[in-house]
N, C-alpha and C. Protein backbone atom coordinates (compact mmCIF):
# COMPACT_ATOMS: atom_id res chain seq x y z
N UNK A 1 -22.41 -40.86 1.35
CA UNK A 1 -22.18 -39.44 1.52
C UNK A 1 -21.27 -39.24 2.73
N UNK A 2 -20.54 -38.62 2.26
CA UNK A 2 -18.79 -38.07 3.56
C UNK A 2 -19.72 -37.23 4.64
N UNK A 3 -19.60 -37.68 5.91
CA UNK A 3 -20.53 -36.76 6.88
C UNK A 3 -19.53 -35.52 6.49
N UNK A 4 -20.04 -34.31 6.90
CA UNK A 4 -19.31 -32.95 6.97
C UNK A 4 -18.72 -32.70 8.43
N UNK A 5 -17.45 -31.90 8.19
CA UNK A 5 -16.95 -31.57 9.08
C UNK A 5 -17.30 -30.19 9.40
N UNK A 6 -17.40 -30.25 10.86
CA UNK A 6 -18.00 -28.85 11.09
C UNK A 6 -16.57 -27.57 11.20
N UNK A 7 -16.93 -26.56 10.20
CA UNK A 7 -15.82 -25.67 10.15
C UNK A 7 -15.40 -24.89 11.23
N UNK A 8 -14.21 -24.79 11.10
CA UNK A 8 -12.99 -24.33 12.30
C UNK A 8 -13.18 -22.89 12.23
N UNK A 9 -13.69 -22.66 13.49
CA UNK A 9 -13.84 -21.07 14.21
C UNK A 9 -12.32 -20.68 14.01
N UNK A 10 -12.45 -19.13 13.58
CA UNK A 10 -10.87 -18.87 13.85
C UNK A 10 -10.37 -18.59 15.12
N UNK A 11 -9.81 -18.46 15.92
CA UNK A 11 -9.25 -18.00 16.96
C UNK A 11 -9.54 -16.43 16.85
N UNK A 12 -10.06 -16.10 18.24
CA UNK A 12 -10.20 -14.52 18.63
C UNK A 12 -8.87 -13.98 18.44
N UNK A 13 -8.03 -14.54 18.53
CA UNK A 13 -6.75 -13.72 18.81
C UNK A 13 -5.40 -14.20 17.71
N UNK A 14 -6.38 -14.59 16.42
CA UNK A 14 -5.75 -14.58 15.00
C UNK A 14 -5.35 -13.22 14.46
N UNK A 15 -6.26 -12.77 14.40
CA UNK A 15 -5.59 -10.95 13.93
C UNK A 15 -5.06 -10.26 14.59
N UNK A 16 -5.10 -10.47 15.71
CA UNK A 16 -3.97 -9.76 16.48
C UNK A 16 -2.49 -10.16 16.27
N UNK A 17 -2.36 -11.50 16.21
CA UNK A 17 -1.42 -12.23 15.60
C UNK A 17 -0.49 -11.82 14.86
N UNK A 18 -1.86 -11.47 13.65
CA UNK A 18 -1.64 -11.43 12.41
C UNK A 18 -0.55 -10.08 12.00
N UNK A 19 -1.61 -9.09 12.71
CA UNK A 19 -1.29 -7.42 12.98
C UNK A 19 0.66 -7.71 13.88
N UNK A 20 0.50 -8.26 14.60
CA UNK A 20 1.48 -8.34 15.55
C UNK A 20 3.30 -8.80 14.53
N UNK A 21 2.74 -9.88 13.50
CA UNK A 21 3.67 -10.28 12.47
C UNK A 21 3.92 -9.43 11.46
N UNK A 22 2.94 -8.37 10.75
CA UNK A 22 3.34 -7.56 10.06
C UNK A 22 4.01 -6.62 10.31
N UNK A 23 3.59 -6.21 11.75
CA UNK A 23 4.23 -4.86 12.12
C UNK A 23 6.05 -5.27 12.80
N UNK A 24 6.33 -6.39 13.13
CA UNK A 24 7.16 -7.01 13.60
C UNK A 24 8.30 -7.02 11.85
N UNK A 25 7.70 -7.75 10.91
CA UNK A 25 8.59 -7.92 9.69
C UNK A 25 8.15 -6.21 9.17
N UNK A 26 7.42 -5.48 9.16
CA UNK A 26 7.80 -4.06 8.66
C UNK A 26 8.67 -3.06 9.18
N UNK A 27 8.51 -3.76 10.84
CA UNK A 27 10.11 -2.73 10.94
C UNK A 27 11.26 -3.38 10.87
N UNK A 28 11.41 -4.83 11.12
CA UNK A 28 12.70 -5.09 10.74
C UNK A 28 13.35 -5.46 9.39
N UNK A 29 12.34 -5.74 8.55
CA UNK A 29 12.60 -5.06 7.09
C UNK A 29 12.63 -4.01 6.37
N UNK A 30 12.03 -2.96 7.14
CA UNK A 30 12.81 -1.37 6.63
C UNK A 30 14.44 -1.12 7.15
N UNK A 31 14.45 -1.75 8.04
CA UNK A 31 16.01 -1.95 8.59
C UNK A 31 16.61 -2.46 7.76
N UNK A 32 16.36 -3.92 8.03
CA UNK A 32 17.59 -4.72 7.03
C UNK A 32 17.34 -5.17 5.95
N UNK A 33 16.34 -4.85 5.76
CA UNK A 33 15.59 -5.37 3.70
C UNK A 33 15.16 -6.78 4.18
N UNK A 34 14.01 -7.28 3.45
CA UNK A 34 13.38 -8.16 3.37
C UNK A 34 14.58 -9.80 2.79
N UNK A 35 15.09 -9.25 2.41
CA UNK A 35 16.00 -10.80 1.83
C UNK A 35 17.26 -10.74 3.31
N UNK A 36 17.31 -9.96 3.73
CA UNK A 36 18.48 -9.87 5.30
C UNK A 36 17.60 -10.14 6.40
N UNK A 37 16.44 -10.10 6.57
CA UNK A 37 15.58 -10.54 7.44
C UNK A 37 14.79 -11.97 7.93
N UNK A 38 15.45 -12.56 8.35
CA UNK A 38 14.69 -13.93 8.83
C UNK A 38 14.11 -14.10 9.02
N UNK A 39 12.84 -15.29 8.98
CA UNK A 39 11.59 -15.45 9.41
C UNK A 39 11.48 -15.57 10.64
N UNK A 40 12.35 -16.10 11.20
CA UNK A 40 12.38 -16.78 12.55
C UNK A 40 12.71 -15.78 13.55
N UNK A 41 13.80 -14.30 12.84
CA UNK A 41 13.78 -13.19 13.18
C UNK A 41 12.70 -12.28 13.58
N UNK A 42 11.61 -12.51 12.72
CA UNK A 42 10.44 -11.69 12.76
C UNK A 42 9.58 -12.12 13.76
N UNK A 43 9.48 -13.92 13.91
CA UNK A 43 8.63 -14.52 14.33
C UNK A 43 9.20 -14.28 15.92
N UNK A 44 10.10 -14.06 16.04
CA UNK A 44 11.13 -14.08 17.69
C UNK A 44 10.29 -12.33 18.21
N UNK A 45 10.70 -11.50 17.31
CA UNK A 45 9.89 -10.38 17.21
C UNK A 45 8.29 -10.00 17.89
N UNK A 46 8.11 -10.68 16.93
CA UNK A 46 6.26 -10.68 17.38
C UNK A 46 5.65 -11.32 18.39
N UNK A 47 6.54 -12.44 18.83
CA UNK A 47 6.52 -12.94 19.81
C UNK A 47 5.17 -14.47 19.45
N UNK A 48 5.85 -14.85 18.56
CA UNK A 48 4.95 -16.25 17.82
C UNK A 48 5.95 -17.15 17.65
N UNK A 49 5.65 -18.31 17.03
CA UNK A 49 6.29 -19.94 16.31
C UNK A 49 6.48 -19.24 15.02
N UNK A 50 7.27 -20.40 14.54
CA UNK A 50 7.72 -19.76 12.54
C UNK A 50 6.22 -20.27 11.90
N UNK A 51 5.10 -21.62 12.61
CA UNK A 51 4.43 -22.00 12.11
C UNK A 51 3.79 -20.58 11.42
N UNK A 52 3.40 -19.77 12.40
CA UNK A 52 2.29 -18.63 12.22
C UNK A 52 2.85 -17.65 11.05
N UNK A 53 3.62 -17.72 10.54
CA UNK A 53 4.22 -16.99 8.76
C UNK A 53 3.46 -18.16 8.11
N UNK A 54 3.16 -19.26 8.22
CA UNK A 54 2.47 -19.95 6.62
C UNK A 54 1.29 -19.97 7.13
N UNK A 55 0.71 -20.22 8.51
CA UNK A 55 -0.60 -20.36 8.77
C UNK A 55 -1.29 -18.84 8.40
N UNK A 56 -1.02 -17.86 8.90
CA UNK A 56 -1.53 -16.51 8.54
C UNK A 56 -1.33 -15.62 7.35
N UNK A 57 -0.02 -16.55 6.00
CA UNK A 57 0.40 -15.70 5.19
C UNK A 57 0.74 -16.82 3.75
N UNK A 58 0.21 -17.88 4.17
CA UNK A 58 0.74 -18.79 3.30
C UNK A 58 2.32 -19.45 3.25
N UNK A 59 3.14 -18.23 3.63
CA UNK A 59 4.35 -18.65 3.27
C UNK A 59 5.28 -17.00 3.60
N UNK A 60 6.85 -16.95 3.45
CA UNK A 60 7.05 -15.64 3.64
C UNK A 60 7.04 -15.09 2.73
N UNK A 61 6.31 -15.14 1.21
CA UNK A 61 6.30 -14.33 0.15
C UNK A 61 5.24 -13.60 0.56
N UNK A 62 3.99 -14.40 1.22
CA UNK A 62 2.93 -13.76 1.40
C UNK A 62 2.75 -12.91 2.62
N UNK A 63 3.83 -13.59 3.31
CA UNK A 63 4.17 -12.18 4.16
C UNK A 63 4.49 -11.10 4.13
N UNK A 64 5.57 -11.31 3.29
CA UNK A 64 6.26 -9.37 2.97
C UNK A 64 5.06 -8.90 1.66
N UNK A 65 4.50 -9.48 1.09
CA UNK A 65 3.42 -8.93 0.25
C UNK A 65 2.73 -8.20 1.17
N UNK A 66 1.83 -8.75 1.97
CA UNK A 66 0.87 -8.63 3.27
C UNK A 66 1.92 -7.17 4.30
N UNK A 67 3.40 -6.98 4.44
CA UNK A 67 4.01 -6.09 5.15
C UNK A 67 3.88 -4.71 3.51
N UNK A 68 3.97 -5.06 2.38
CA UNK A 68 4.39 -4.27 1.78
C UNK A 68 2.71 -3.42 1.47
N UNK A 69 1.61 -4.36 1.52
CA UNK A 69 0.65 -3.74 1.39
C UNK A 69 -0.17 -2.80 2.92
N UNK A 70 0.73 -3.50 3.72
CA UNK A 70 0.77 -2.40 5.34
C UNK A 70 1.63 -1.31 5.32
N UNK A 71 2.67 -1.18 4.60
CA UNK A 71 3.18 -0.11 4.37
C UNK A 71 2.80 1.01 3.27
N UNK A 72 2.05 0.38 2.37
CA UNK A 72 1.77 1.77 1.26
C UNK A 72 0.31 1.84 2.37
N UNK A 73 -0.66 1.06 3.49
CA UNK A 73 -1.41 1.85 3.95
C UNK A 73 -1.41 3.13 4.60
N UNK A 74 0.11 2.93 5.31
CA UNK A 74 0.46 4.01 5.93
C UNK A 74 0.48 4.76 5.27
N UNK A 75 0.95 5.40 4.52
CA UNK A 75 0.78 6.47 3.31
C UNK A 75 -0.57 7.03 3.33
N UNK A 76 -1.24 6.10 2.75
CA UNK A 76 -2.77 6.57 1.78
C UNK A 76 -3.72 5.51 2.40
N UNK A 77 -4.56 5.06 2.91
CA UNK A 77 -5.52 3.90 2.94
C UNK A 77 -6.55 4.09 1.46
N UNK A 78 -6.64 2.99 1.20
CA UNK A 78 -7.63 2.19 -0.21
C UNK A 78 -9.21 3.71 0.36
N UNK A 79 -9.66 2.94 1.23
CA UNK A 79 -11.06 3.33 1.94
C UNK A 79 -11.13 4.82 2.12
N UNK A 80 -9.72 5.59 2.58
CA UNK A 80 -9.84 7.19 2.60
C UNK A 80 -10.09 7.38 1.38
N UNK A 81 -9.12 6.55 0.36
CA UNK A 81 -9.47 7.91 -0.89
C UNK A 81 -10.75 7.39 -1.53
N UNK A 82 -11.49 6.43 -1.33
CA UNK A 82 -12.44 6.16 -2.59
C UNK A 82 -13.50 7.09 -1.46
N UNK A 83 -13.34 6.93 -0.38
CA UNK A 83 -14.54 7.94 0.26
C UNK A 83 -14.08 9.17 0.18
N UNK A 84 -13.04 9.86 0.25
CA UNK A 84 -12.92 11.28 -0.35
C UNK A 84 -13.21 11.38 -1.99
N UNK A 85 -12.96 10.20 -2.70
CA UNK A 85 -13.45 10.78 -4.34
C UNK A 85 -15.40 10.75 -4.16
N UNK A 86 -15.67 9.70 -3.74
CA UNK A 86 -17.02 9.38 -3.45
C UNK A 86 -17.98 10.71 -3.24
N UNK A 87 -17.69 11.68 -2.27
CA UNK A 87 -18.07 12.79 -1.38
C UNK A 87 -18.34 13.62 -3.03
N UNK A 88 -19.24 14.46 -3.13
CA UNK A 88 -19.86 15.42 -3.71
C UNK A 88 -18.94 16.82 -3.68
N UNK A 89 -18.30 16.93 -3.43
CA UNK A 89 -17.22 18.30 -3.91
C UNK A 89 -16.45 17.93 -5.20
N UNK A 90 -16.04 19.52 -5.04
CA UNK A 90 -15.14 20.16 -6.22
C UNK A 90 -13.94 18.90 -6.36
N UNK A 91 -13.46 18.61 -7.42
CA UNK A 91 -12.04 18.38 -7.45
C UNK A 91 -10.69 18.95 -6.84
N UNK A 92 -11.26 20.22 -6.58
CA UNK A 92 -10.14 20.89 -5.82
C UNK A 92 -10.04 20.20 -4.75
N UNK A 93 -10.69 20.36 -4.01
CA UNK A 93 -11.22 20.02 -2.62
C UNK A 93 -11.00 18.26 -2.65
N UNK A 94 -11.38 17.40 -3.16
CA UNK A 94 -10.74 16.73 -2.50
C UNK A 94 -9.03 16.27 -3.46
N UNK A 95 -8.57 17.01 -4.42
CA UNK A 95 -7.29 16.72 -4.40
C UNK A 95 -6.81 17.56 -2.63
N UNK A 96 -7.17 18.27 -2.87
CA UNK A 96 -6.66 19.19 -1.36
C UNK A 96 -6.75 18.01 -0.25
N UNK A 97 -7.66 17.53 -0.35
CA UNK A 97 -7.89 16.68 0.78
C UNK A 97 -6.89 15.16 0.76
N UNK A 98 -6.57 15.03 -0.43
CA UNK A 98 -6.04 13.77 -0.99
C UNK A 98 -4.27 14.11 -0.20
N UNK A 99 -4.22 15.33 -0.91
CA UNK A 99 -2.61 15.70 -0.62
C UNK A 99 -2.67 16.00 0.91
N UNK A 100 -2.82 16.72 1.76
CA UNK A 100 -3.24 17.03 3.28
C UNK A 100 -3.16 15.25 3.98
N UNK A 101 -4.10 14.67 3.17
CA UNK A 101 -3.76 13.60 3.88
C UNK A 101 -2.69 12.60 3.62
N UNK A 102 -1.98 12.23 2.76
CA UNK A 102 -0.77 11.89 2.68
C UNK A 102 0.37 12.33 3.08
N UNK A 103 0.27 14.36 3.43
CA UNK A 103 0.94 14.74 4.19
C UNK A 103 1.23 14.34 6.18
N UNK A 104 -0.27 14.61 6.05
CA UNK A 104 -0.22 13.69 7.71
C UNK A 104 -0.12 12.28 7.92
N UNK A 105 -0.08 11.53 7.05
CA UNK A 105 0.27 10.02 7.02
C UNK A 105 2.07 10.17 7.00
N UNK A 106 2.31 10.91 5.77
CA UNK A 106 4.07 11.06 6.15
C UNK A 106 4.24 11.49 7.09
N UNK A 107 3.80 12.08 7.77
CA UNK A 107 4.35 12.65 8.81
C UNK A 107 4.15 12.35 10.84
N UNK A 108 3.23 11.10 10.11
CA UNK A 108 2.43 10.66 11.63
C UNK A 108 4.12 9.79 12.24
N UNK A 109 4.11 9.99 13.56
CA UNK A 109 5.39 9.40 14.34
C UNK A 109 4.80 7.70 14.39
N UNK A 110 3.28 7.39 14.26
CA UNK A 110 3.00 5.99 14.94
C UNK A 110 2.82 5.64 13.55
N UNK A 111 3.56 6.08 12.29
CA UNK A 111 3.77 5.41 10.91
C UNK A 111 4.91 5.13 10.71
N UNK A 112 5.81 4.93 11.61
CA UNK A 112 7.24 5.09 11.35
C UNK A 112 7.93 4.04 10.03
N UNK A 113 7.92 2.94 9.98
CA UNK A 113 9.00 2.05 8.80
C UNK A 113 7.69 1.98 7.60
N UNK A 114 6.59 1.97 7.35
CA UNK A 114 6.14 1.90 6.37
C UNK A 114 6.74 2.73 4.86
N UNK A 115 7.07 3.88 5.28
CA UNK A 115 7.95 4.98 4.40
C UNK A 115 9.12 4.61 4.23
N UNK A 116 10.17 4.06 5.37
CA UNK A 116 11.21 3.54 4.58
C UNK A 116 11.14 2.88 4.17
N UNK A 117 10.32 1.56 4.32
CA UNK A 117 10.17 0.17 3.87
C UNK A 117 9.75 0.29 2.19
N UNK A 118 9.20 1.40 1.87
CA UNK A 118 8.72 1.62 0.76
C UNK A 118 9.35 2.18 -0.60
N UNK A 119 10.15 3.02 0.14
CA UNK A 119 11.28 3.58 -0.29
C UNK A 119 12.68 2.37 -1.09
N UNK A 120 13.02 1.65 -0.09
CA UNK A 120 13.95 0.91 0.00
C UNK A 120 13.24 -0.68 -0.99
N UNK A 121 11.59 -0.54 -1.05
CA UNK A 121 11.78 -1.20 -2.40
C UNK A 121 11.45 -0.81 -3.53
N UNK A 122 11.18 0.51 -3.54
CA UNK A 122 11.08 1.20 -4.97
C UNK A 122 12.54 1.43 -5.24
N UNK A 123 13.73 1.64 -4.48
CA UNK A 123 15.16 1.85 -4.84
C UNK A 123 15.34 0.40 -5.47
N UNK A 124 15.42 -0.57 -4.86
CA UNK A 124 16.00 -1.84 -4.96
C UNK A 124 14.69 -2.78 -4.95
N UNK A 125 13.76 -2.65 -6.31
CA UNK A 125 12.75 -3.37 -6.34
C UNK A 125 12.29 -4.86 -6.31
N UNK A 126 11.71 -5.63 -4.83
CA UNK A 126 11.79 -7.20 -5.30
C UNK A 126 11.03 -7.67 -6.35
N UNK A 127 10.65 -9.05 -6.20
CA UNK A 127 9.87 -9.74 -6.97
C UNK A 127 8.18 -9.57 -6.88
N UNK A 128 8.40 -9.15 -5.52
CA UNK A 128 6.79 -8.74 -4.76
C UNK A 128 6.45 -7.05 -5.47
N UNK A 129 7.08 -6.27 -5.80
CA UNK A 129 6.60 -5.23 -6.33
C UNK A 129 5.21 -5.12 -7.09
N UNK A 130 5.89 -5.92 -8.59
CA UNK A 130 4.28 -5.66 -8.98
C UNK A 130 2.95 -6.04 -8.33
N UNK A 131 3.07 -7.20 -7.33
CA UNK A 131 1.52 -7.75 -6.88
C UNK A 131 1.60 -6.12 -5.98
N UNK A 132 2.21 -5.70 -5.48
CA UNK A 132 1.91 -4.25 -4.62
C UNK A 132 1.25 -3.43 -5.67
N UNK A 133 2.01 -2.92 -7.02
CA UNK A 133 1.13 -2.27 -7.84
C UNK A 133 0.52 -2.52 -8.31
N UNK A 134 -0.27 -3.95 -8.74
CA UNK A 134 -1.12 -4.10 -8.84
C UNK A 134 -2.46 -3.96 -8.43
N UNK A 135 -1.83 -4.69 -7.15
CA UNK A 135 -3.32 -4.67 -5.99
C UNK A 135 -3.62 -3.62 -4.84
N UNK A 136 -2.23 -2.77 -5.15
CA UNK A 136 -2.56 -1.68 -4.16
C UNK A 136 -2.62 -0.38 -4.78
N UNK A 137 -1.55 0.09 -5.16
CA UNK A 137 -1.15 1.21 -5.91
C UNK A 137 -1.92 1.68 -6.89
N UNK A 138 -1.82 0.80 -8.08
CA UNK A 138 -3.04 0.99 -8.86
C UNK A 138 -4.34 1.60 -8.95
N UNK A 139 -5.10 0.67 -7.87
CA UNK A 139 -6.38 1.46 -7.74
C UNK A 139 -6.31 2.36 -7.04
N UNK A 140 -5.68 3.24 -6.29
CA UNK A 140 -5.23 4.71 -5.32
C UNK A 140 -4.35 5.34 -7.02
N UNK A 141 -3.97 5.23 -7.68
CA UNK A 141 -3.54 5.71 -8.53
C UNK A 141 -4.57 6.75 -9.62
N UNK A 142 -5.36 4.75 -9.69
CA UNK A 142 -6.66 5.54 -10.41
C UNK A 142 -7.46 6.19 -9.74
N UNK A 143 -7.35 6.53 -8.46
CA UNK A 143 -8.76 7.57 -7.87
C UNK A 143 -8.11 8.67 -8.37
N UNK A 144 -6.38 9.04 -7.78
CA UNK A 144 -6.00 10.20 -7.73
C UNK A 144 -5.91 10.62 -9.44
N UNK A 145 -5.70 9.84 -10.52
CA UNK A 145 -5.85 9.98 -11.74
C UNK A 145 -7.19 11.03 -11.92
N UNK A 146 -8.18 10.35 -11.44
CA UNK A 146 -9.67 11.00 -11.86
C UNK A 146 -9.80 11.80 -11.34
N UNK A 147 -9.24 12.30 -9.97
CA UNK A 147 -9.57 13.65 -9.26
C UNK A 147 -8.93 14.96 -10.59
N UNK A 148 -7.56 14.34 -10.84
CA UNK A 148 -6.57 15.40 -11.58
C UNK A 148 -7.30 15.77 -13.15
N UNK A 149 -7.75 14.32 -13.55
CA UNK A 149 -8.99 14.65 -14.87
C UNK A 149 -9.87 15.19 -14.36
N UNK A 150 -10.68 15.53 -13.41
CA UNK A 150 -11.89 16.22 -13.34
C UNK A 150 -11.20 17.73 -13.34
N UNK A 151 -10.05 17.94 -12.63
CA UNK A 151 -9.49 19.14 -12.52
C UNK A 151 -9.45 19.72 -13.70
N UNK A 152 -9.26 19.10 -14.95
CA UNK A 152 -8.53 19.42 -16.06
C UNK A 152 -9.98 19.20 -16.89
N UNK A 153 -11.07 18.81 -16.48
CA UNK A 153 -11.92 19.72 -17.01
C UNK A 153 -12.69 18.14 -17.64
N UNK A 154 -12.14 16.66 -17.92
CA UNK A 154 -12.30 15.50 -18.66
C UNK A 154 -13.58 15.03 -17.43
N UNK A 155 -14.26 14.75 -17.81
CA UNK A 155 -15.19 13.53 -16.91
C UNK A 155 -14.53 12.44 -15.95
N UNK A 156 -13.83 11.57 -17.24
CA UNK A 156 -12.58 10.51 -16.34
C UNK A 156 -11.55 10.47 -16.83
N UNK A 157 -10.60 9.78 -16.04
CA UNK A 157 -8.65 9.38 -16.60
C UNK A 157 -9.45 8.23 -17.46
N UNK A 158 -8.67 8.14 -18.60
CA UNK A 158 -8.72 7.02 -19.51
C UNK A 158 -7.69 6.40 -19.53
N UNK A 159 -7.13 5.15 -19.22
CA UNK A 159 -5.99 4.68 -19.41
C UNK A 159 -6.03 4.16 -20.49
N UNK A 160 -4.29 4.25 -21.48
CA UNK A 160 -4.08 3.62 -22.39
C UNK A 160 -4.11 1.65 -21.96
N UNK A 161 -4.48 1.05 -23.09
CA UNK A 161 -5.08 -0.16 -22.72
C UNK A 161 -3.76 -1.02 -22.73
N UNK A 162 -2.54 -0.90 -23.53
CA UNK A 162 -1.37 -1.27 -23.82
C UNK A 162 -0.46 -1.44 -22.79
N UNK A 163 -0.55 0.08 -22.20
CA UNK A 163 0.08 0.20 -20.82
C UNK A 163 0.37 -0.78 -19.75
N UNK A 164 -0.64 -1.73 -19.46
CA UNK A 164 -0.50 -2.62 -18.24
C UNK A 164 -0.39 -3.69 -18.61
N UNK A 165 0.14 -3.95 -19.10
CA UNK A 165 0.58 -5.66 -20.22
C UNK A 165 2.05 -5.83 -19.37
N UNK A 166 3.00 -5.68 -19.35
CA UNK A 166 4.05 -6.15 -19.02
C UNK A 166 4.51 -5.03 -17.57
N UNK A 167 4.97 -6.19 -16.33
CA UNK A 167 5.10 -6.19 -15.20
C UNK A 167 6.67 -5.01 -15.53
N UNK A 168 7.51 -5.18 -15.77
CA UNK A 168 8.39 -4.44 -16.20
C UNK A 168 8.05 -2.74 -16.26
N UNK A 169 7.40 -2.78 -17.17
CA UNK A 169 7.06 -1.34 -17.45
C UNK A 169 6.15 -0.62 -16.59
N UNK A 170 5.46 -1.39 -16.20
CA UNK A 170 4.29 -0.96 -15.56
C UNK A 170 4.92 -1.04 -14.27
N UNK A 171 5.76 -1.88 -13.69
CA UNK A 171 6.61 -1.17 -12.48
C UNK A 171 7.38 -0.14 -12.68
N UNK A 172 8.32 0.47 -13.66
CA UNK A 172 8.97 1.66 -13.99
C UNK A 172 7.66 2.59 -13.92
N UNK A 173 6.96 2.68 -15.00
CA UNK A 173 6.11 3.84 -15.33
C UNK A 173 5.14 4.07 -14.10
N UNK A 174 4.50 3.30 -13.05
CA UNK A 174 4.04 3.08 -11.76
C UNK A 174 5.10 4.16 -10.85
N UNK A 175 6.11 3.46 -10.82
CA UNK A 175 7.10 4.07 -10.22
C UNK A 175 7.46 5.82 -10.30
N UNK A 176 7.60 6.02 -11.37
CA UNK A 176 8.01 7.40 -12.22
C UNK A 176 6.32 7.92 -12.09
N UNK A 177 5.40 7.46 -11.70
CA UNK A 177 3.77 8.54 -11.95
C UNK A 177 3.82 8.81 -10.24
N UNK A 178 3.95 7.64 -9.91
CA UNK A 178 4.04 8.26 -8.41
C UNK A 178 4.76 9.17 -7.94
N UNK A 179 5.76 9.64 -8.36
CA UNK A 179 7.16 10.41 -8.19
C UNK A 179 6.34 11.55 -8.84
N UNK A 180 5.74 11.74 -9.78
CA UNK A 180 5.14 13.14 -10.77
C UNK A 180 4.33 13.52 -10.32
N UNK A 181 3.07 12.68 -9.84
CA UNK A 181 1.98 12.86 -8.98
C UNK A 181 2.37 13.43 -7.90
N UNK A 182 3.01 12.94 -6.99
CA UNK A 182 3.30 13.55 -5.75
C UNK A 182 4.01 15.24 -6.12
N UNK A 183 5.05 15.40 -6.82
CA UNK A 183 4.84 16.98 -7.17
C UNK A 183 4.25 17.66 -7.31
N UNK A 184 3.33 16.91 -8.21
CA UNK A 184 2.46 17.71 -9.06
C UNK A 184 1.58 18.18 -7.85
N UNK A 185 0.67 17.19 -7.33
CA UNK A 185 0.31 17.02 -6.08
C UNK A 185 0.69 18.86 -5.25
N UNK A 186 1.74 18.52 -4.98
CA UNK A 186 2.37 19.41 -3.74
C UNK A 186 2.52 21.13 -4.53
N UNK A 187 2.65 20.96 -6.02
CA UNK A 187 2.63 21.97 -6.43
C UNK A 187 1.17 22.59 -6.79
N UNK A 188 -0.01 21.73 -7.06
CA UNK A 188 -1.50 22.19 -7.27
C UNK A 188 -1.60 23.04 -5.82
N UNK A 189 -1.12 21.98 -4.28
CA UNK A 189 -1.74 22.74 -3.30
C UNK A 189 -1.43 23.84 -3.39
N UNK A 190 -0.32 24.77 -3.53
CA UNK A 190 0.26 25.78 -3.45
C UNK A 190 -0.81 26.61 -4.25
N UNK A 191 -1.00 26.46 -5.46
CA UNK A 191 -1.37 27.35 -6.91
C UNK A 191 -3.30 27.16 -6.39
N UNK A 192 -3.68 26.54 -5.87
CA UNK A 192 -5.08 26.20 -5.31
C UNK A 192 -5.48 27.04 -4.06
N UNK A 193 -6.52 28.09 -4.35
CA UNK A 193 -6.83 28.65 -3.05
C UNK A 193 -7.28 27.97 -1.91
N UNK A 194 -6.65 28.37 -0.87
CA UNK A 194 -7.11 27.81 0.70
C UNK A 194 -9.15 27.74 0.31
């Protein structure tokens, strides 16, 4: 029998690290796009070795994944909206609450490149897109889906089952609901009493 090795404590000052590399490649990839941005650029940045992009991210795919899923937080966090759908009110109330807060996320000054960064890959979409809509977008999609079905009177959003089969479409049509939603969004607050 292989004696066991006793497992490696992480370092206290891994996530800070960690935090320190994302926020380092999210603003200088809302600048110069993620394929114009160097690792070694980022890593000079944050003030680390190039080691710490594969030790903390696997690699730099899993980095700008890891920057792209720090940037749609800025927006919306996962945890706000399932605890605003969670909460016992009207649908009004928390679409109200849903939109209000994406308004102050756009608009917070200490959110600055997450919005362009986001922007600039829904214009010019990479390879990393879909794991973003997949693993991020998506489920914030489907909360705000079910708030807008309860509005409309349905129990839940039902998604067609066809729909999410091919990465292609489901990045366009992802793309184009977010764009509708957010109107739609901005136009309920208006038509919705205070």
């Amino acid at each position: 029998k292989t004696p066991r090795r006793p497992s490696r404590r992480p370092r206290s000052d891994g996530d800070t690290t960690r935090l320190r590399i994302i926020e380092a490649a999210g603003r200088l990839c809302a600048e110069h796009g993620f394929a114009a941005t160097a690792s070694s650029t980022i890593c000079r940045a944050a003030g680390t070795d190039l080691a710490a992009v594969n030790y903390h991210f696997g690699g730099r795919a899993g980095l700008y994944e890891a920057v792209l899923v720090a940037a749609h937080g800025q927006l919306v966090a996962l945890d706000d909206l399932e605890a605003i759908h969670a909460a016992a009110t009207p649908p009004q109330r928390q679409l109200r609450q849903i939109v209000g807060l994406l308004m102050d996320h756009a608009a917070d000054p200490d959110r600055p490149w997450g919005m362009r960064l986001l922007l600039r890959e829904f214009t010019s979409p990479s390879k990393h897109l879909p794991a973003l809509l997949r693993g991020t977008v998506l489920p914030k999609i489907r909360i705000m889906m079910d708030v807008v079905a309860r509005l409309q009177g349905q129990h839940q959003f039902q998604r067609p089952a066809r729909l999410w089969r091919r990465d292609r479409i489901v990045t366009l049509l992802f793309w184009l609901l977010q764009k509708v939603l957010s109107i739609a969004c901005l136009l309920l607050t208006r038509l919705l009493p205070l």
